[in-house]
N, C-alpha and C. Protein backbone atom coordinates (compact mmCIF):
# COMPACT_ATOMS: atom_id res chain seq x y z
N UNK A 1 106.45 111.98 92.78
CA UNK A 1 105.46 111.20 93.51
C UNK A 1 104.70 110.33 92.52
N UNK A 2 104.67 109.36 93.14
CA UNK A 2 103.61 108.37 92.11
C UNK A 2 102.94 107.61 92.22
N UNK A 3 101.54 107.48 91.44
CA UNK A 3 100.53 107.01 92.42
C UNK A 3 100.19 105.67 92.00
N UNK A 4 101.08 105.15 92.20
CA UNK A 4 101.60 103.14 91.55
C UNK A 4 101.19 102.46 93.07
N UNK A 5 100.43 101.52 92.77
CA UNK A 5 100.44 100.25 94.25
C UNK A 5 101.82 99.81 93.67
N UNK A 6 102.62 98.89 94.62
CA UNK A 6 103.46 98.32 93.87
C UNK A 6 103.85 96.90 95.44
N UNK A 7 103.42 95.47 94.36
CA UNK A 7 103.09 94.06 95.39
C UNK A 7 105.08 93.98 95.05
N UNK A 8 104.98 93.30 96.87
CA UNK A 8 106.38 92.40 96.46
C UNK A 8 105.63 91.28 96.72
N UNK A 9 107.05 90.22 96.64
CA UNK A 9 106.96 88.79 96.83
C UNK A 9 106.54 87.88 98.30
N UNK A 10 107.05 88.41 99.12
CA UNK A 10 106.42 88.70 100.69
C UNK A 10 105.88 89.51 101.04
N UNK A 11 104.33 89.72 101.98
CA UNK A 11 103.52 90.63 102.49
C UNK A 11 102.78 90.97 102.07
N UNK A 12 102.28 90.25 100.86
CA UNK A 12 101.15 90.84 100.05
C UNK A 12 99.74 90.93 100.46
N UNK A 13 98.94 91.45 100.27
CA UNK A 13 97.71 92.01 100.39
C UNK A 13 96.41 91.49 99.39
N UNK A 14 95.98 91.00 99.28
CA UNK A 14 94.74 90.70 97.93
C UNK A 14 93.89 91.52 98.14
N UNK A 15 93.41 92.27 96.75
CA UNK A 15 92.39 93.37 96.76
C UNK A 15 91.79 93.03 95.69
N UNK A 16 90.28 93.80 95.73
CA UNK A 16 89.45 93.13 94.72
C UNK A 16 89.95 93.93 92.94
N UNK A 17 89.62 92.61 92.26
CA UNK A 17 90.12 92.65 90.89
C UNK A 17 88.75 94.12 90.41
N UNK A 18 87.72 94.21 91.14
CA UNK A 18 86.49 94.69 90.50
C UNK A 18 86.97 96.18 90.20
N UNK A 19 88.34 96.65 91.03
CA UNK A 19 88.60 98.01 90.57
C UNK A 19 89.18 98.31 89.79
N UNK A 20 90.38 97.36 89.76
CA UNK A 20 91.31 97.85 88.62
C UNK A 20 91.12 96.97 87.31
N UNK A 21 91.78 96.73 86.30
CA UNK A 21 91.73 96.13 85.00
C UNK A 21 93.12 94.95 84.83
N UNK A 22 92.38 94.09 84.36
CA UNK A 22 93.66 92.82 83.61
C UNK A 22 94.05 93.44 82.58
N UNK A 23 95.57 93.46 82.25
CA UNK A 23 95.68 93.53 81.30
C UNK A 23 95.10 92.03 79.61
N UNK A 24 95.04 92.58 78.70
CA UNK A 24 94.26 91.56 78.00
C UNK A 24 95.90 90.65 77.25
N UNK A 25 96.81 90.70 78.28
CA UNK A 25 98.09 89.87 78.35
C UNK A 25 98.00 88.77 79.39
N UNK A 26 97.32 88.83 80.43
CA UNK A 26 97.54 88.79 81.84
C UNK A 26 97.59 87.26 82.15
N UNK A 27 96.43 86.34 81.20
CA UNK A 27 96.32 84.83 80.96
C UNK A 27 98.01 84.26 80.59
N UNK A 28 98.80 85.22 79.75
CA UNK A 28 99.83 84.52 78.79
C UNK A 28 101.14 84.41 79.83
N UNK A 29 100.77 85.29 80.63
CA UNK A 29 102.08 84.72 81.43
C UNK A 29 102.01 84.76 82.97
N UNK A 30 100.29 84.74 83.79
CA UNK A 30 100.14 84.66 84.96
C UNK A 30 100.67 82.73 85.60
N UNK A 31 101.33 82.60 86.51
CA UNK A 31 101.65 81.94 87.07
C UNK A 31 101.46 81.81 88.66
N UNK A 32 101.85 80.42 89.11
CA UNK A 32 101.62 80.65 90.29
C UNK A 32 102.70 81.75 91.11
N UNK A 33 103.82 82.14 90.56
CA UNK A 33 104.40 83.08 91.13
C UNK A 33 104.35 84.47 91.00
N UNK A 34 103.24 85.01 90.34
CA UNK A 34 103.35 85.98 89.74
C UNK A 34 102.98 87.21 91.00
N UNK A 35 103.45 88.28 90.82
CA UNK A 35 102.93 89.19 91.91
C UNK A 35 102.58 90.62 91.09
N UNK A 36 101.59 90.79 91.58
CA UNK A 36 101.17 91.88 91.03
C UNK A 36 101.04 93.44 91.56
N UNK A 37 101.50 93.96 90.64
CA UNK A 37 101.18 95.86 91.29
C UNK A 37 100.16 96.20 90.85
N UNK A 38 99.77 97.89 90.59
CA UNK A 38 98.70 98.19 89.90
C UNK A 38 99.69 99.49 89.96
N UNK A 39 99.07 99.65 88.52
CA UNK A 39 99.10 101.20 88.50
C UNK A 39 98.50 101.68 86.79
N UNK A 40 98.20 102.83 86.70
CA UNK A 40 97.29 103.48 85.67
C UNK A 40 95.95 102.72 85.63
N UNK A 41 95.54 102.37 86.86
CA UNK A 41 94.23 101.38 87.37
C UNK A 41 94.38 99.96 86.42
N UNK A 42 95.24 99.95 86.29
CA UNK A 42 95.79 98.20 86.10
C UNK A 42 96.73 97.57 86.49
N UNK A 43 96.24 96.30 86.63
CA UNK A 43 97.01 95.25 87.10
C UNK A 43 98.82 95.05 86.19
N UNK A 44 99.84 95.13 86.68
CA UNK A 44 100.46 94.50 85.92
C UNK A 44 101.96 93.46 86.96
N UNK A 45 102.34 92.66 86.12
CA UNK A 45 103.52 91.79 86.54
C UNK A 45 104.45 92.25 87.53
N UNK A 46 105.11 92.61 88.20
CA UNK A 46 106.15 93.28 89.51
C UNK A 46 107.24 91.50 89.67
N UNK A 47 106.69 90.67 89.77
CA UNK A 47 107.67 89.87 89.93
C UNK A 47 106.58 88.34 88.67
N UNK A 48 107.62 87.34 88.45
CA UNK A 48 106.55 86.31 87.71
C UNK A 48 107.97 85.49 88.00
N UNK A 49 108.57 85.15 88.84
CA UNK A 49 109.18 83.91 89.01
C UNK A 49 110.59 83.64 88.47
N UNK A 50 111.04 85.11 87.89
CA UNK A 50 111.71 84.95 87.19
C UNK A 50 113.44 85.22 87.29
N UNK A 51 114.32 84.73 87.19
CA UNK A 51 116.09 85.04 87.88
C UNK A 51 116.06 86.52 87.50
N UNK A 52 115.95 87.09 88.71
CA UNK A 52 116.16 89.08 88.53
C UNK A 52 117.22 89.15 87.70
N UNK A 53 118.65 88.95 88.30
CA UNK A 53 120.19 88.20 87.75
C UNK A 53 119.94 88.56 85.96
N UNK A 54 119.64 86.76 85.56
CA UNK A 54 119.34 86.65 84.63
C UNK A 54 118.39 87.99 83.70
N UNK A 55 117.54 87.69 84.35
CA UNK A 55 116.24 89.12 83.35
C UNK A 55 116.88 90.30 83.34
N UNK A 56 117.48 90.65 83.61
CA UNK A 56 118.34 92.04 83.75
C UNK A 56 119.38 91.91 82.70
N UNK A 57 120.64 91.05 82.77
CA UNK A 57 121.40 90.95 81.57
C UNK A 57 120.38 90.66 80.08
N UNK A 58 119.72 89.63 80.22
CA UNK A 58 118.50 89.93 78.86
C UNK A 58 118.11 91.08 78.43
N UNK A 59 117.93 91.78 79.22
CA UNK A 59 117.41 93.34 79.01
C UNK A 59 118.74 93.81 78.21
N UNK A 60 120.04 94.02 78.65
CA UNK A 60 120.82 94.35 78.39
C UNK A 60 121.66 94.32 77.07
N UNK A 61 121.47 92.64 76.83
CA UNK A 61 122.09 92.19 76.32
C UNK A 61 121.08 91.74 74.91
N UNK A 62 119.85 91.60 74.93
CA UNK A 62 119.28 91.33 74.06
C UNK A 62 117.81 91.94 74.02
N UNK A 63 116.67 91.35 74.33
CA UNK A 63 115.43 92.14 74.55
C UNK A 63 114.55 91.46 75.52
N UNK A 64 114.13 92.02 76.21
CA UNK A 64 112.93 91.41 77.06
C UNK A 64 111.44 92.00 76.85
N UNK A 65 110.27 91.31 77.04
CA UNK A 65 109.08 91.84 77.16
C UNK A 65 108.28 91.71 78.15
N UNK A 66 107.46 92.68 78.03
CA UNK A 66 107.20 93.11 79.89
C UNK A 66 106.18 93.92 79.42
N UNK A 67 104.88 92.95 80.04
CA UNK A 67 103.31 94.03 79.83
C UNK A 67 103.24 94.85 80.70
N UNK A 68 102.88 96.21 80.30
CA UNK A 68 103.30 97.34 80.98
C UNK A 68 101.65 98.13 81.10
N UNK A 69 101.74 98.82 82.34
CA UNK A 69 100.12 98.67 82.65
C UNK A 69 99.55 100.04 82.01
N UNK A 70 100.53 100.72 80.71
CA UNK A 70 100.04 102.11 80.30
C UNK A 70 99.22 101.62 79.37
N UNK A 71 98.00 102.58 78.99
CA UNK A 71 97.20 102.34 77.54
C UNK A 71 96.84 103.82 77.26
N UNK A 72 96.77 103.34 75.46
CA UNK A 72 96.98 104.70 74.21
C UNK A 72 95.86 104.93 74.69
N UNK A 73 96.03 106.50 74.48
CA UNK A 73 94.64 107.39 74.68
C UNK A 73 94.66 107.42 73.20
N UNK A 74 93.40 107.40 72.10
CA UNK A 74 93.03 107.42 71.04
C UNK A 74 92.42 108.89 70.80
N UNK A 75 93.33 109.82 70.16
CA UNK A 75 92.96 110.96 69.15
C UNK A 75 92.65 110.79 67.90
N UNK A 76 91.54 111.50 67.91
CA UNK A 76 91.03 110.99 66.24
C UNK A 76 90.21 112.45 65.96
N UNK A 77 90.39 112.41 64.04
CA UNK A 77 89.07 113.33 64.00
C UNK A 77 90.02 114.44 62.90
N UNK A 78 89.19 115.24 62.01
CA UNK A 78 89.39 115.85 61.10
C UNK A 78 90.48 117.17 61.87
N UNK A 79 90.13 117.41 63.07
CA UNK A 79 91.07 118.27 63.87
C UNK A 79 92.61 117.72 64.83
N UNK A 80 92.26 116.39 64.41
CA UNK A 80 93.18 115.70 65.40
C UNK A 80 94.84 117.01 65.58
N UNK A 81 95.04 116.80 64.39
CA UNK A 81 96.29 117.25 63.98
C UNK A 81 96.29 119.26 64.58
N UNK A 82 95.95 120.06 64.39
CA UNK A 82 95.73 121.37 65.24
C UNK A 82 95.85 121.40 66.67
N UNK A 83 94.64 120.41 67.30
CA UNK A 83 94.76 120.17 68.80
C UNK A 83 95.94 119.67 69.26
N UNK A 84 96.74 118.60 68.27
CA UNK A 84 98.05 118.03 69.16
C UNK A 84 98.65 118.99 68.98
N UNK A 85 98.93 119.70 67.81
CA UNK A 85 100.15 120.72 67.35
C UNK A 85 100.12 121.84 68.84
N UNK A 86 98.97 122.10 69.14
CA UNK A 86 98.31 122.82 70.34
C UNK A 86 98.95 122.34 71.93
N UNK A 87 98.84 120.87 71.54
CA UNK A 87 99.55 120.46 73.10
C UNK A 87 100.75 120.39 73.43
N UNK A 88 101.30 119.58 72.05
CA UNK A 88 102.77 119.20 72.13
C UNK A 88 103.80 120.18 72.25
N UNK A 89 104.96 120.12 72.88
CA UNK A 89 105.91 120.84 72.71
C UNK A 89 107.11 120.47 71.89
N UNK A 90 106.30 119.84 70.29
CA UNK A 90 106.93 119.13 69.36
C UNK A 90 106.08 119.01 67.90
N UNK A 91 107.11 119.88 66.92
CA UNK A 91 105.93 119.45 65.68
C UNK A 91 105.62 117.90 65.45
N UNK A 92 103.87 117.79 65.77
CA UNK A 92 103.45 116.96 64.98
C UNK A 92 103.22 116.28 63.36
N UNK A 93 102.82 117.72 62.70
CA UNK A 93 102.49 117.57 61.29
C UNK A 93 103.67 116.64 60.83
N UNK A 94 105.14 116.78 60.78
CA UNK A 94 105.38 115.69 59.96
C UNK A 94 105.69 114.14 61.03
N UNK A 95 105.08 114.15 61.25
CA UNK A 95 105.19 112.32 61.82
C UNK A 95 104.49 112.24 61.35
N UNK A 96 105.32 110.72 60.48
CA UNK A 96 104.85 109.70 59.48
C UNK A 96 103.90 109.36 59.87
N UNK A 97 103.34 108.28 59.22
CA UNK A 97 101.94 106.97 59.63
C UNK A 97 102.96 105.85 60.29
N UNK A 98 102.47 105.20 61.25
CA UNK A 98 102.98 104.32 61.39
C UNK A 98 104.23 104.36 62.07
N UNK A 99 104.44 105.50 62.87
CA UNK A 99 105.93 106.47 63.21
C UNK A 99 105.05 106.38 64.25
N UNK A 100 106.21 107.12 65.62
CA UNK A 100 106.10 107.57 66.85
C UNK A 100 107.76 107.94 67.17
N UNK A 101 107.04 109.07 67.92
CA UNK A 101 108.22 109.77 68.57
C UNK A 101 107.67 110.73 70.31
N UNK A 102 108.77 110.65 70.75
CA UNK A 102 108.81 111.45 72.24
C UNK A 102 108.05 112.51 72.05
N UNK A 103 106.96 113.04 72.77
CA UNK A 103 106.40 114.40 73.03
C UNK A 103 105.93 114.67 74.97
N UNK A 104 106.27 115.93 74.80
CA UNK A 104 105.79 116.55 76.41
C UNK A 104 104.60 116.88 76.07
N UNK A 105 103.60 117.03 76.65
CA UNK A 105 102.10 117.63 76.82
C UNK A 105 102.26 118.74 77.54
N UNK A 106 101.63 119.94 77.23
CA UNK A 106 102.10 121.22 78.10
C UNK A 106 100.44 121.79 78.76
N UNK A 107 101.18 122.72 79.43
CA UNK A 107 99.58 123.47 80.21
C UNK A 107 99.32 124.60 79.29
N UNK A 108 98.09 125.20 79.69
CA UNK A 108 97.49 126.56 78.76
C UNK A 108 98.83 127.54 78.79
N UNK A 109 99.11 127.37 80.12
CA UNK A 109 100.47 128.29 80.39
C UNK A 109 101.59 128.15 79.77
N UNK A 110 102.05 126.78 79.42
CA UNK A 110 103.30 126.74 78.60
C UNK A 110 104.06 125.55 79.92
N UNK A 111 103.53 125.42 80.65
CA UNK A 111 104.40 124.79 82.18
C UNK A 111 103.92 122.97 81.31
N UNK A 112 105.00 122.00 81.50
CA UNK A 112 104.89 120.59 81.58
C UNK A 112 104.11 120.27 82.29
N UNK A 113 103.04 119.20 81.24
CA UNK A 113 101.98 118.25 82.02
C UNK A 113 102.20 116.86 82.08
N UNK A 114 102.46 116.38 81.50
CA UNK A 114 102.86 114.87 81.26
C UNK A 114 103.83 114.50 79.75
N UNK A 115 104.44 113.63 80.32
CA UNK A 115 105.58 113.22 78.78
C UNK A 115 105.23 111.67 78.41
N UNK A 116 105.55 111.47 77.06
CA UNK A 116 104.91 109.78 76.77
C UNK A 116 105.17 109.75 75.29
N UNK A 117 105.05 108.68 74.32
CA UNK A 117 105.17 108.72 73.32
C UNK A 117 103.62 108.82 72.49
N UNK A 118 104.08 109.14 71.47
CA UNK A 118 102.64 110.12 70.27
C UNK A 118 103.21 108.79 69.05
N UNK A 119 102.37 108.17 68.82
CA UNK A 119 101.78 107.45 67.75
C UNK A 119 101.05 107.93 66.13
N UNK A 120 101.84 108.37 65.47
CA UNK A 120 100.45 108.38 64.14
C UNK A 120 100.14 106.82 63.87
N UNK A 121 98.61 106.36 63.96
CA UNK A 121 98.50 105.09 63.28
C UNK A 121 97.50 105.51 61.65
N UNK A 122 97.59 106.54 61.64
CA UNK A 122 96.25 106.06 60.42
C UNK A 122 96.15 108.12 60.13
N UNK A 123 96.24 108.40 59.27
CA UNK A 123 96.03 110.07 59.08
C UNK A 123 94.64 110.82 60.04
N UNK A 124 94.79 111.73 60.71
CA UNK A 124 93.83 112.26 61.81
C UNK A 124 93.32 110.85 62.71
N UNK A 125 94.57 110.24 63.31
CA UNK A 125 93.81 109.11 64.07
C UNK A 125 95.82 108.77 64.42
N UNK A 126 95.59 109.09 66.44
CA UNK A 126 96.95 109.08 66.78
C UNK A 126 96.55 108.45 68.10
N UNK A 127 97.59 107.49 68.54
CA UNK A 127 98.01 107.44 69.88
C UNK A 127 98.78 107.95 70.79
N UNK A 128 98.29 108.27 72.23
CA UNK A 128 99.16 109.14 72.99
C UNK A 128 99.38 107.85 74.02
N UNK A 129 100.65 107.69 74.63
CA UNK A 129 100.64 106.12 75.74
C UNK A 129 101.72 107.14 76.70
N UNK A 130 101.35 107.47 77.69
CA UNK A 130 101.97 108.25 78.84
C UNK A 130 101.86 107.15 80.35
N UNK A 131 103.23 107.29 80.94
CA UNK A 131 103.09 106.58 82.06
C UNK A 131 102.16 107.01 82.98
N UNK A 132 102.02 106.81 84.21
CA UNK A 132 100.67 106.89 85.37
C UNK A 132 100.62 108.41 85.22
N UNK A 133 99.39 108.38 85.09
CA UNK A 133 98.49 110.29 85.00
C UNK A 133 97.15 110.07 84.19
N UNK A 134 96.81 111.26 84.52
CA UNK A 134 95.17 111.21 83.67
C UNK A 134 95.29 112.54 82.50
N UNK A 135 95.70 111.71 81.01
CA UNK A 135 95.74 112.67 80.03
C UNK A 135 93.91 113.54 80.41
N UNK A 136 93.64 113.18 80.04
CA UNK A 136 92.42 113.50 79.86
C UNK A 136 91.84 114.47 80.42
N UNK A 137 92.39 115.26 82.05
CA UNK A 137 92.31 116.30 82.88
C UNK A 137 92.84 117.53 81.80
């Protein structure tokens, strides 16, 4: 289940911007065709005008970019490193600086809470970027 709005190209709905968030991309490639979803309480791209066709073999065949409406939760702090070792169901201690790799987030119990990628940017100072959910519960 997932708790994504998601706009098509016909039938759309306008709702106020005052709830959810622009992404700070949103100027660089809003157009008059652009349609928007929401989800992780932001706005992001669902359609922008573009040959599905086409954008799909790009993907495939080379790279595409696509602002995506997740944002890093910022861990920091002389304990950073204990507490993740604590969540993850993946040693942290050796990820590099400047590295990221796949981690699950688990419950007190040991049961899966959310999965996303873990960031070291800087020693006791990490990013966690998980699709729609509330790390933070």
């Amino acid at each position: 289940m997932t708790y994504s709005i998601t706009a098509y190209k016909t039938n759309n709905v306008r709702i106020s911007a005052g709830r959810f968030e622009q992404s700070p991309y949103y100027d660089y490639y809003v157009n008059p065709e652009t349609v928007l979803g929401v989800a992780a309480g932001r706005y992001y791209a669902t359609f922008n005008g573009e040959d599905l066709v086409d954008t799909y073999w790009r993907l495939r065949r080379k790279a595409v970019l696509f602002d995506v409406p997740e944002k890093p939760w910022q861990i920091e702090g002389p304990d950073a490193l204990p507490f993740l070792e604590r969540i993850f169901a993946r040693r942290i201690g050796n990820l590099a600086e400047e590295r990221g790799r796949y981690a699950i987030a688990c419950t007190s119990d040991g049961g899966t809470f959310m999965d996303g990628i873990l960031f070291k940017i800087a020693e006791n100072r990490f990013w966690y970027v998980q699709p729609d959910g509330a790390l933070e519960a």
